[in-house]
Protein backbone atom coordinates (compact mmCIF):
# COMPACT_ATOMS: atom_id res chain seq x y z
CA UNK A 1 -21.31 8.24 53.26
CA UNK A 2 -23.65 10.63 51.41
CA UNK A 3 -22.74 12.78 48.15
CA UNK A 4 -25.87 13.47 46.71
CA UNK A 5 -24.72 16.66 45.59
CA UNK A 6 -21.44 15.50 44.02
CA UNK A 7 -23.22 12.68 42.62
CA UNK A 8 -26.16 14.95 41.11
CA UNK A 9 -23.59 17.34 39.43
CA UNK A 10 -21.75 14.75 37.68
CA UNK A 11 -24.55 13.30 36.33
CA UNK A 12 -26.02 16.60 34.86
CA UNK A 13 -22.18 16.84 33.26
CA UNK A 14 -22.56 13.45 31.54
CA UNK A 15 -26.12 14.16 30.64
CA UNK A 16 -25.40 17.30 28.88
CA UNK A 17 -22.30 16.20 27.15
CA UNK A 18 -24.99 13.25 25.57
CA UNK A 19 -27.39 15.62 24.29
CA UNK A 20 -24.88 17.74 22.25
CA UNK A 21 -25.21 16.64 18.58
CA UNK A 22 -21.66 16.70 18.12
CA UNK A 23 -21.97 14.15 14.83
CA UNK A 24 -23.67 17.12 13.02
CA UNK A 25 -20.45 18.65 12.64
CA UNK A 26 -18.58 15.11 11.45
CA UNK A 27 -15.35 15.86 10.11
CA UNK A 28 -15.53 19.68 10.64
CA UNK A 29 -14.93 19.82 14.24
CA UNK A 30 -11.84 21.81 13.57
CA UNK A 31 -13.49 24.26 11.12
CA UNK A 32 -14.32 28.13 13.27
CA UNK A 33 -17.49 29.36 12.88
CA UNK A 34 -15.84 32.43 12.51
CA UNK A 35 -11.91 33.66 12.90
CA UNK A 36 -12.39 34.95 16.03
CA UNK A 37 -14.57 31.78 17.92
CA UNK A 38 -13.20 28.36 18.89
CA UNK A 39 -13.98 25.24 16.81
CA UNK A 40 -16.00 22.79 18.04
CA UNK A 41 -12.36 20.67 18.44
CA UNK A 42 -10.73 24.05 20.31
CA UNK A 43 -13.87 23.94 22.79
CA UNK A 44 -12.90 20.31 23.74
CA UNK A 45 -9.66 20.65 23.83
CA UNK A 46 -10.17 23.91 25.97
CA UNK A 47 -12.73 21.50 28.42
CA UNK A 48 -9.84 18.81 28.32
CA UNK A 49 -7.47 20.95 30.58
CA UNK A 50 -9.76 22.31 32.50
CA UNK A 51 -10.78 18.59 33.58
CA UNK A 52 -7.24 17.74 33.76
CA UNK A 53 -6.12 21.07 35.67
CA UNK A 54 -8.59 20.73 38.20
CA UNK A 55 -7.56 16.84 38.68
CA UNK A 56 -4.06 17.18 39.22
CA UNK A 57 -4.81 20.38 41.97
CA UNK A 58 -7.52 18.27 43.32
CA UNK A 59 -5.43 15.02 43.70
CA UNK A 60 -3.20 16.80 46.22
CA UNK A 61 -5.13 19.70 47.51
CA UNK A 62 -8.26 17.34 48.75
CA UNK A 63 -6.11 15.37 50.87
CA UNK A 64 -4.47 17.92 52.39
CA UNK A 65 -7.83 19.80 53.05
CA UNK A 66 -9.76 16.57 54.41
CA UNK A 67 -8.95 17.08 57.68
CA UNK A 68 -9.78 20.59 58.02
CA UNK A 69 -13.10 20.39 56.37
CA UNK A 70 -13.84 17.58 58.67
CA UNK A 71 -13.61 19.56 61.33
CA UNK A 72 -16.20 21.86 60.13
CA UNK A 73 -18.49 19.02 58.31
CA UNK A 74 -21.24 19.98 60.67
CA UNK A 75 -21.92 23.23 59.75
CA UNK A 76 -24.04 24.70 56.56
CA UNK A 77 -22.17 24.97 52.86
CA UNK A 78 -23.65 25.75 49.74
CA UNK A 79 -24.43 23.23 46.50
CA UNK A 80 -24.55 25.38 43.82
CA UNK A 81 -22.65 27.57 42.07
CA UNK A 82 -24.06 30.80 40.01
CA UNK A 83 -22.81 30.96 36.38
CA UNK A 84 -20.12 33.38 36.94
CA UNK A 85 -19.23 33.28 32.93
CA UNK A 86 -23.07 35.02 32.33
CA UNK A 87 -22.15 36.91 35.54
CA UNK A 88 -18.93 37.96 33.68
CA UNK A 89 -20.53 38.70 30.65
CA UNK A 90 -23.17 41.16 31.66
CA UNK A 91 -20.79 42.95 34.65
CA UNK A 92 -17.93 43.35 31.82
CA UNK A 93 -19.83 43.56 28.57
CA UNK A 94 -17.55 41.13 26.59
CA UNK A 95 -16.32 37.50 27.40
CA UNK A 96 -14.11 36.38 29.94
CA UNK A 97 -10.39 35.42 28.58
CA UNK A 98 -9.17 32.11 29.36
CA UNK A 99 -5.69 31.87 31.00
CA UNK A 100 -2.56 30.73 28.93
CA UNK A 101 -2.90 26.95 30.48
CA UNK A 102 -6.53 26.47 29.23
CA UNK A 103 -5.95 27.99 25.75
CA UNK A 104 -6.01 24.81 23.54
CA UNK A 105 -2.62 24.74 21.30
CA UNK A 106 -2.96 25.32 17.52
CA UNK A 107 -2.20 21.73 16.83
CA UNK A 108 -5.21 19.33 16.01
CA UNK A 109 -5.47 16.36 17.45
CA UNK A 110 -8.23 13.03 16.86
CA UNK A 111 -11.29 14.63 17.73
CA UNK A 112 -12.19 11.04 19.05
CA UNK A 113 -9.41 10.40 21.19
CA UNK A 114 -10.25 14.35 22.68
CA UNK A 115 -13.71 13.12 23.75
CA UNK A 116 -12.26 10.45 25.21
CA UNK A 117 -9.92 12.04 27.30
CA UNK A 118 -12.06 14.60 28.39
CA UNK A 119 -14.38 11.50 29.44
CA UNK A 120 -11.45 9.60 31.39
CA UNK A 121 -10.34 13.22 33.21
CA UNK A 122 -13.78 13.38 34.34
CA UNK A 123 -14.07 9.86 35.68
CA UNK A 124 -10.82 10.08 37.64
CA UNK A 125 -12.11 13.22 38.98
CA UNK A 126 -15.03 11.86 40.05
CA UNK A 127 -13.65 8.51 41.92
CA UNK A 128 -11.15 11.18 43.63
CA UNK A 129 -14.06 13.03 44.76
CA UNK A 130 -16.47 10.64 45.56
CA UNK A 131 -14.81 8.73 48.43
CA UNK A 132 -16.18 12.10 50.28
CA UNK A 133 -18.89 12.25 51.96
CA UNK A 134 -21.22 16.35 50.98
CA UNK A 135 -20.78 17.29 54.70
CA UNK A 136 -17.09 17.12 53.97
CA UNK A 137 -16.72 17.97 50.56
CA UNK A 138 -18.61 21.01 50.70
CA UNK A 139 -15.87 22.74 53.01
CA UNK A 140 -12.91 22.19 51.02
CA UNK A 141 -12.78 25.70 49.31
CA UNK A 142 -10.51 26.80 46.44
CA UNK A 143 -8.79 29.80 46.22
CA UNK A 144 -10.97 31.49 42.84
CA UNK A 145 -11.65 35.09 43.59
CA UNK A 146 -13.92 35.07 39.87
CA UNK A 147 -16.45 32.36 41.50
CA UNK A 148 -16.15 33.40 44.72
CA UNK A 149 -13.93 30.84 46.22
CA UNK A 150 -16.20 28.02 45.77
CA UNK A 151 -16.34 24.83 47.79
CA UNK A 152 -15.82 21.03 46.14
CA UNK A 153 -19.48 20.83 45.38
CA UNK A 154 -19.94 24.32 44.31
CA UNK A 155 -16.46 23.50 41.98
CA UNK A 156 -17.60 20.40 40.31
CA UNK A 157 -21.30 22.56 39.44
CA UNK A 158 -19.45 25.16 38.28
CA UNK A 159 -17.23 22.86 35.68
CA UNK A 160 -20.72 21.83 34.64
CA UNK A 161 -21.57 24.70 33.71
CA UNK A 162 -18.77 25.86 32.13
CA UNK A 163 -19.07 23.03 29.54
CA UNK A 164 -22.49 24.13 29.27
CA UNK A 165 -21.51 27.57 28.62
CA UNK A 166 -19.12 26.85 26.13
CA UNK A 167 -21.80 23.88 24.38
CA UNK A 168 -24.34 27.26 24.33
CA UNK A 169 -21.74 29.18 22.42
CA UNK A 170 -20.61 26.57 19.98
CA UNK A 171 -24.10 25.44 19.30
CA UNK A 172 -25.14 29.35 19.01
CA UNK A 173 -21.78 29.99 16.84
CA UNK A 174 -22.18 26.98 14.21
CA UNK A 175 -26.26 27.80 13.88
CA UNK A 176 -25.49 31.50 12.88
CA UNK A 177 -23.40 29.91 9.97
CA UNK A 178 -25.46 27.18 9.11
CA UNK A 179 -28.81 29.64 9.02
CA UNK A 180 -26.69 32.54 7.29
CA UNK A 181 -25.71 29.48 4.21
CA UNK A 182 -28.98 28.70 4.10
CA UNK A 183 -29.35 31.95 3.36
CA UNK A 184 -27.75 32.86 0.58
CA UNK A 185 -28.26 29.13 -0.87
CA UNK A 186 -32.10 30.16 -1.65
């Protein structure tokens, strides 16, 4: 059984996540860079359901869709997804909202314990998904009119890149204030 693509996008997910220099914001992962931007904590927490929203639709759409997209495993599919959220941005000229059941809740939680769970959703996630072979995987669609309706393969890209979006932002965010202290500390 071959999921190179599945495979590939997962590991640029855990790469990424290991290059962000989150211990340069060590006990201020709560603090906003500005009232109206999520903390680094909110952008976890935010990631968190997102993992754990696509799990539990994933743990009983896929089976329901195997059999389907095995009947079409032999035909083309796309492996990538575009980055609908710079898509978004440009089209619309301001950010895209997330719904009510990604908003993280005012409540702060163990920034530790956040990481963690984001790291376990992803890892059950990823031993749902790969027990399927590309051919497969890349015809079970989701219903997302904003990306297009994108296939397994495409979906798990696209969650890649929305943590990437969202690192981008954070890391853009917390520089503006760190540069705009340094500032006014000369």
């Amino acid at each position: 059984m071959k999921n190179i693509y599945l495979v590939e996008h997962f590991q640029r997910i855990y790469k990424q996540r290991k290059e962000i220099k989150i211990e340069l914001w060590k006990g201020k992962e709560w603090q906003r860079p500005s009232d109206d931007k999520w903390s680094w904590g909110e952008t976890y927490y935010h990631l968190y359901l997102m993992m754990r929203w696509f799990r539990r639709l994933s743990k009983i759409y896929i089976p329901l869709a195997i059999p389907f997209a095995t009947l079409r495993k032999n035909k083309p599919y796309p492996v990538h997804s575009t980055n609908i959220y710079k898509q978004y941005q440009l089209e619309k000229k301001k950010p895209m909202k997330a719904p009510f059941i990604l908003v993280p809740p005012k409540d702060q939680v163990d920034f530790g314990w956040l990481v963690n769970e984001l790291d376990k959703e992803t890892k059950q996630i990823e031993k749902i998904v790969l027990e399927l072979s590309d051919d497969v995987a890349g015809h079970i669609r989701y219903i997302d009119p904003l990306a297009s309706n994108p296939n397994l393969i495409e979906s798990i890209h696209l969650l890649g890149i929305h943590e990437k979006h969202h690192f981008s932002l954070c890391e853009k965010y917390y520089n503006v204030i760190d540069s705009n202290k340094n500032k006014y500390n000369q």
